[in-house]
Protein backbone atom coordinates (compact mmCIF):
# COMPACT_ATOMS: atom_id res chain seq x y z
CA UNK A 1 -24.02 6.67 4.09
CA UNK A 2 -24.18 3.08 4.98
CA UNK A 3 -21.11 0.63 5.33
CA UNK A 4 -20.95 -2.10 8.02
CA UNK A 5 -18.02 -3.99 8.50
CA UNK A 6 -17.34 -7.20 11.01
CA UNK A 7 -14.02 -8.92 11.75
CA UNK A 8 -13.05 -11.35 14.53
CA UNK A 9 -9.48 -11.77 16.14
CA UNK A 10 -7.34 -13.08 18.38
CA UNK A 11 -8.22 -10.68 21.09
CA UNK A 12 -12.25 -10.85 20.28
CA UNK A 13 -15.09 -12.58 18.56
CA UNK A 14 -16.90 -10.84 15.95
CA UNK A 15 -17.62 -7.24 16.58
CA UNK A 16 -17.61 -3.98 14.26
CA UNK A 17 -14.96 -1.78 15.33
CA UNK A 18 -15.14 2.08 16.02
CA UNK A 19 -12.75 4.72 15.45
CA UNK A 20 -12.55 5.57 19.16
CA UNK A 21 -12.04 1.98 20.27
CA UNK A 22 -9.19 1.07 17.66
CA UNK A 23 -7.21 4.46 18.12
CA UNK A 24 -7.39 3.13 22.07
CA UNK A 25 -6.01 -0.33 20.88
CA UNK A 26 -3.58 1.03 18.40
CA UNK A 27 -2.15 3.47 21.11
CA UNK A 28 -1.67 -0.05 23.96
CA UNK A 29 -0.43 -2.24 20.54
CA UNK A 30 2.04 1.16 19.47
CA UNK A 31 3.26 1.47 23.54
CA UNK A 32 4.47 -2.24 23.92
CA UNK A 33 6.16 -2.90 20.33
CA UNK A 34 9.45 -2.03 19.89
CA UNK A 35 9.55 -3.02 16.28
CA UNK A 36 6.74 -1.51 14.52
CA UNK A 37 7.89 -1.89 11.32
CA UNK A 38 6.08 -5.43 10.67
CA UNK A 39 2.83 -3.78 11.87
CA UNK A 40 3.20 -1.45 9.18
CA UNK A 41 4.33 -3.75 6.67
CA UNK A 42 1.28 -5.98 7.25
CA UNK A 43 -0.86 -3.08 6.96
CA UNK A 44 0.33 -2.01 3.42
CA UNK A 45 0.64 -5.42 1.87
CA UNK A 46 -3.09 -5.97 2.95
CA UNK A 47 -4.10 -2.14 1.26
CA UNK A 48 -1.64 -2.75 -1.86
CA UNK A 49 -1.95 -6.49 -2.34
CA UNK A 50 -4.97 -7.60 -0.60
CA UNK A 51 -1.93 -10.23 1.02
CA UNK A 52 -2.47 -11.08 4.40
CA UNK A 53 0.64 -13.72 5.10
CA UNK A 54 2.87 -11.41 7.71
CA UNK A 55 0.16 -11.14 9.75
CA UNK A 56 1.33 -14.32 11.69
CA UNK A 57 4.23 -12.50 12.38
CA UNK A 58 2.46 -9.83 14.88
CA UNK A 59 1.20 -10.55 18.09
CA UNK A 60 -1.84 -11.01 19.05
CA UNK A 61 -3.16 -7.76 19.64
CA UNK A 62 -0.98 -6.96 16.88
CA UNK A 63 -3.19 -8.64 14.72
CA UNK A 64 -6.32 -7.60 16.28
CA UNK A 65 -5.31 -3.99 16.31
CA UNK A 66 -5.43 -4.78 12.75
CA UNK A 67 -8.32 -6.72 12.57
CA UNK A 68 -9.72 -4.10 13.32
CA UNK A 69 -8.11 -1.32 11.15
CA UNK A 70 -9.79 -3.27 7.87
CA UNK A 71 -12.72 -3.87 9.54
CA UNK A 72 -13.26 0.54 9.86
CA UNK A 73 -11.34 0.41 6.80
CA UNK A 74 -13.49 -1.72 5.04
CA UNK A 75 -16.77 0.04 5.70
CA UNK A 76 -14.97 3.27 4.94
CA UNK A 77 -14.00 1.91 2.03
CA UNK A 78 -18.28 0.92 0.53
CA UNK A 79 -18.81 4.34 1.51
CA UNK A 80 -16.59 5.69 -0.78
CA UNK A 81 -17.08 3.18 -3.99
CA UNK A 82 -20.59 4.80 -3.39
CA UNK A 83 -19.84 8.07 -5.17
CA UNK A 84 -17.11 6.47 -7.32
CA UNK A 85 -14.18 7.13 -5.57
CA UNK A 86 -14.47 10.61 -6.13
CA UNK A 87 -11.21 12.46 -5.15
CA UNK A 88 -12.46 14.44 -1.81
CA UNK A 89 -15.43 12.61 -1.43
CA UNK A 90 -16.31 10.63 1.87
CA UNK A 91 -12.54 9.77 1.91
CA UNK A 92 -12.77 8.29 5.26
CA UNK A 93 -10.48 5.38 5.04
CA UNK A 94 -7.48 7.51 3.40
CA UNK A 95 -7.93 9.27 6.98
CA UNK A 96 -7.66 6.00 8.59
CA UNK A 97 -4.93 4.96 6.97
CA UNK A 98 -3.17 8.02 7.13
CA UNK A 99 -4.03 8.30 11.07
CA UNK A 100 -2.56 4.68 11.78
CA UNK A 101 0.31 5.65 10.01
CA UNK A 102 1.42 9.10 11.90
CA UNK A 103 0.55 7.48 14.84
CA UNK A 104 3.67 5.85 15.47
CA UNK A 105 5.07 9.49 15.99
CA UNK A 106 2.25 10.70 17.96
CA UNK A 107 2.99 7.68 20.29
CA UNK A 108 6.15 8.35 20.43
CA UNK A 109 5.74 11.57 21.53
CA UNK A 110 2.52 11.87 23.60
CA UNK A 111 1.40 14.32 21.51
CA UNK A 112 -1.95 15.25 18.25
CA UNK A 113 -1.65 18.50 16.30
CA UNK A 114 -4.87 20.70 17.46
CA UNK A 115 -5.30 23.83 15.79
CA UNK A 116 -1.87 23.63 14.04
CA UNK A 117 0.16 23.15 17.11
CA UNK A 118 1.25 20.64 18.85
CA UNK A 119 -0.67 18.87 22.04
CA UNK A 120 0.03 16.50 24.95
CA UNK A 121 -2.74 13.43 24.32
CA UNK A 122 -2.84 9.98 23.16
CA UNK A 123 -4.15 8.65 19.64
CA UNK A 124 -7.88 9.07 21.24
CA UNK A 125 -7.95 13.25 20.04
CA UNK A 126 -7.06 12.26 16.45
CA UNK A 127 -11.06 11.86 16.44
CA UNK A 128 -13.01 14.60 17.30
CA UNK A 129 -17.03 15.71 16.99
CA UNK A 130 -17.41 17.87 14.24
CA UNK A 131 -16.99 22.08 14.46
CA UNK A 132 -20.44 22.40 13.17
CA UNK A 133 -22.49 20.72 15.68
CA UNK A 134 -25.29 22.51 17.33
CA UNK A 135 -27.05 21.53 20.85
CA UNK A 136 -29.85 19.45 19.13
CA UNK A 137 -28.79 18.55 16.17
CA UNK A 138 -27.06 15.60 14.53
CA UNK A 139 -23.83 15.51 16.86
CA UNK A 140 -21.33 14.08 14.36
CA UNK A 141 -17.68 13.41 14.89
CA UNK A 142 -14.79 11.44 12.95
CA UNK A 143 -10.93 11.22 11.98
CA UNK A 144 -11.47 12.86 9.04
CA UNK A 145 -12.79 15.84 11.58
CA UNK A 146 -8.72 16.47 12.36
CA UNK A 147 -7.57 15.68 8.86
CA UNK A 148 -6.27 19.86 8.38
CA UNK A 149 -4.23 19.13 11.76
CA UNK A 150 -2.75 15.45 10.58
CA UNK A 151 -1.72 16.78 7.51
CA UNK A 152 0.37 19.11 9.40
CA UNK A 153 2.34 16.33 11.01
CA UNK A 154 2.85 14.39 7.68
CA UNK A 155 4.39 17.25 6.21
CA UNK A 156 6.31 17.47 9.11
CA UNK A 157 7.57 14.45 8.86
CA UNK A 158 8.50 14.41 4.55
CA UNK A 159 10.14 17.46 4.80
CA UNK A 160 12.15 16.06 7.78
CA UNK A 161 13.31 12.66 6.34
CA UNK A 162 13.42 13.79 2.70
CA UNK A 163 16.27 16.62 4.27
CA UNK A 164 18.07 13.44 5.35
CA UNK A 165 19.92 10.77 3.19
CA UNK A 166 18.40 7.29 4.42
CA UNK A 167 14.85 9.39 4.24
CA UNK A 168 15.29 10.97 1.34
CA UNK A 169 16.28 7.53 -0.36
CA UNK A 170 12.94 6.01 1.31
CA UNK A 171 11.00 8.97 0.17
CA UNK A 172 12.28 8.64 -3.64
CA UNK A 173 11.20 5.10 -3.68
CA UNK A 174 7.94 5.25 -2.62
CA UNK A 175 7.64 8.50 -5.21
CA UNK A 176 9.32 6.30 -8.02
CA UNK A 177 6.08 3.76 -7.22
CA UNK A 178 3.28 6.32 -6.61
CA UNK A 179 4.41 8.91 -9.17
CA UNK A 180 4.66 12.93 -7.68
CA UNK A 181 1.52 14.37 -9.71
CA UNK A 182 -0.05 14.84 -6.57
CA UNK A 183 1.05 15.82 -2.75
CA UNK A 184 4.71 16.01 -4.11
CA UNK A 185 5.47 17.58 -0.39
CA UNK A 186 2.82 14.94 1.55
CA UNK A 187 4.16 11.36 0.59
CA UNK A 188 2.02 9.84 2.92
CA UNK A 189 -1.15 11.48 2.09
CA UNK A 190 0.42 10.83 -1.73
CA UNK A 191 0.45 6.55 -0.54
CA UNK A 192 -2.78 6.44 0.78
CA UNK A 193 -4.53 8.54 -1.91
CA UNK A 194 -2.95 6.49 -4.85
CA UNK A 195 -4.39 3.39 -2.78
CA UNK A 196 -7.50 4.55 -3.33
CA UNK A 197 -7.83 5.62 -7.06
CA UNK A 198 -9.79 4.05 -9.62
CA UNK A 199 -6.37 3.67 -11.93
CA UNK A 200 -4.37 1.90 -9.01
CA UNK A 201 -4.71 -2.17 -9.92
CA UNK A 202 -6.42 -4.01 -7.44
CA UNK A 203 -3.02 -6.15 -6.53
CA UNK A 204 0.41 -4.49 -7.31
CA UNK A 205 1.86 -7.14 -7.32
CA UNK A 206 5.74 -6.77 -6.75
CA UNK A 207 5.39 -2.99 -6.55
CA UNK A 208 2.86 -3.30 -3.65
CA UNK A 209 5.42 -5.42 -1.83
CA UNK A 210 8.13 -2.97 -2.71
CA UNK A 211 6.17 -0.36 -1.03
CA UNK A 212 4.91 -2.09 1.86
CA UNK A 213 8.64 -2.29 2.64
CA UNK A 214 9.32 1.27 2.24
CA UNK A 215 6.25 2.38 3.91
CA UNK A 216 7.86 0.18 7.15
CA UNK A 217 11.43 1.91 6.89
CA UNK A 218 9.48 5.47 6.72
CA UNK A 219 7.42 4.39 9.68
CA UNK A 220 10.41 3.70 11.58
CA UNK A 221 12.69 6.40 10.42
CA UNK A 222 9.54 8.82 11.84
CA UNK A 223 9.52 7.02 14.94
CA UNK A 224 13.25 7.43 15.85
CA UNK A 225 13.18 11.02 14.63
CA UNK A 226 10.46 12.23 16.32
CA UNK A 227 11.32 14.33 18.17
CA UNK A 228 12.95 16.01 15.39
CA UNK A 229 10.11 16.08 13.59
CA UNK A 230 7.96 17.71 16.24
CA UNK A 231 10.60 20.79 16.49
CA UNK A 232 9.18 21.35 13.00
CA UNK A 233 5.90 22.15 14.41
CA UNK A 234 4.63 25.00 16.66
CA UNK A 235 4.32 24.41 19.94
């Protein structure tokens, strides 16, 4: 599948970005920023309303970091449009998106799910070469390759917020936006999915604000209940 995407930034000239290298960023950006809830808010109203304006409000690595993340994004996203948008098809950038977004937690923690427990590592092991790889043959790897383990930690963290009021209040929102017809018990998986559906209009206009907003206090309610959230997980 082809798909080439360049970006420059703040931090670099022009250069197209690989997983490995903006998990590595992301982690050093994540490590040094107290508040990450304008990261994520930048993030969302650039996937839900193609708006770019509070990026000037990150710093500069900030805004490289995600520079970058449309840049992987963006060639993720050709790939897909190639076979329509097909629900489970090369969905490579929902696993982007989805990645960025639990890593706040993983961050946090110093910890990946591997094999449905939990793991000391940094944001490098949510990509991993493929299971099916053979000595000589096409050695492929990806975030998509961990996608059974992330979903473990989103889950994680809906059924941890939505058992608390200020979550369950965030959660609700974003549900009232996306609808619940799908990953009622995943509402991150839920954002990113309805992001990338043929239906969803190309700007949401208010909504998409609305949501970039929530996505940010979700982000940040994960981050602060971490821990929390972890205990929920098998160690």
């Amino acid at each position: 599948m082809s798909g080439r995407s360049f970006a420059t930034s703040p931090e670099h000239g022009a250069a197209d970005a690989t997983d490995p290298e903006y998990l590595r960023d992301l982690q050093k950006y994540l490590e040094q920023t107290n508040d990450q809830r304008p990261f994520y808010k930048a993030m969302m109203l650039t996937l839900a309303n193609s708006d770019a304006s509070t990026w000037r409000t990150l710093s500069p690595l900030g805004q490289s970091v995600l520079s970058d993340f449309l840049t992987v994004y963006t060639a993720e996203a050709v790939r897909h449009l190639m076979v329509y948008l097909q629900d489970g098809m090369h969905p490579w950038k929902i696993d982007l998106a989805a990645v960025t977004f639990v890593s706040t937690i993983s961050q946090e923690i110093g910890k990946v799910v591997v094999e449905g427990a939990l793991e000391n590592g940094d944001l490098g092991r949510w990509f991993a070469p493929s299971p099916r790889n053979v000595p000589g043959g096409p050695q492929r790897s990806g975030i998509g390759i961990t996608r059974r383990d992330r979903k473990i930690l989103q889950r994680a963290i809906h059924n941890y917020e939505i058992s608390t009021p200020e979550g369950r209040k965030v959660i609700e929102g974003i549900q009232a936006i996306i609808g619940t017809d799908h990953n009622n018990g995943d509402v991150i998986q839920g954002v990113f999915e309805f992001l990338s559906r043929k239906q969803t209009p190309e700007r949401m206009g208010p909504k998409g604000a609305v949501l970039a907003d929530l996505m940010a206090d979700l982000a940040h309610l994960s981050r602060k209940d971490a821990n929390k959230i972890a205990a929920l997980i098998k160690k």
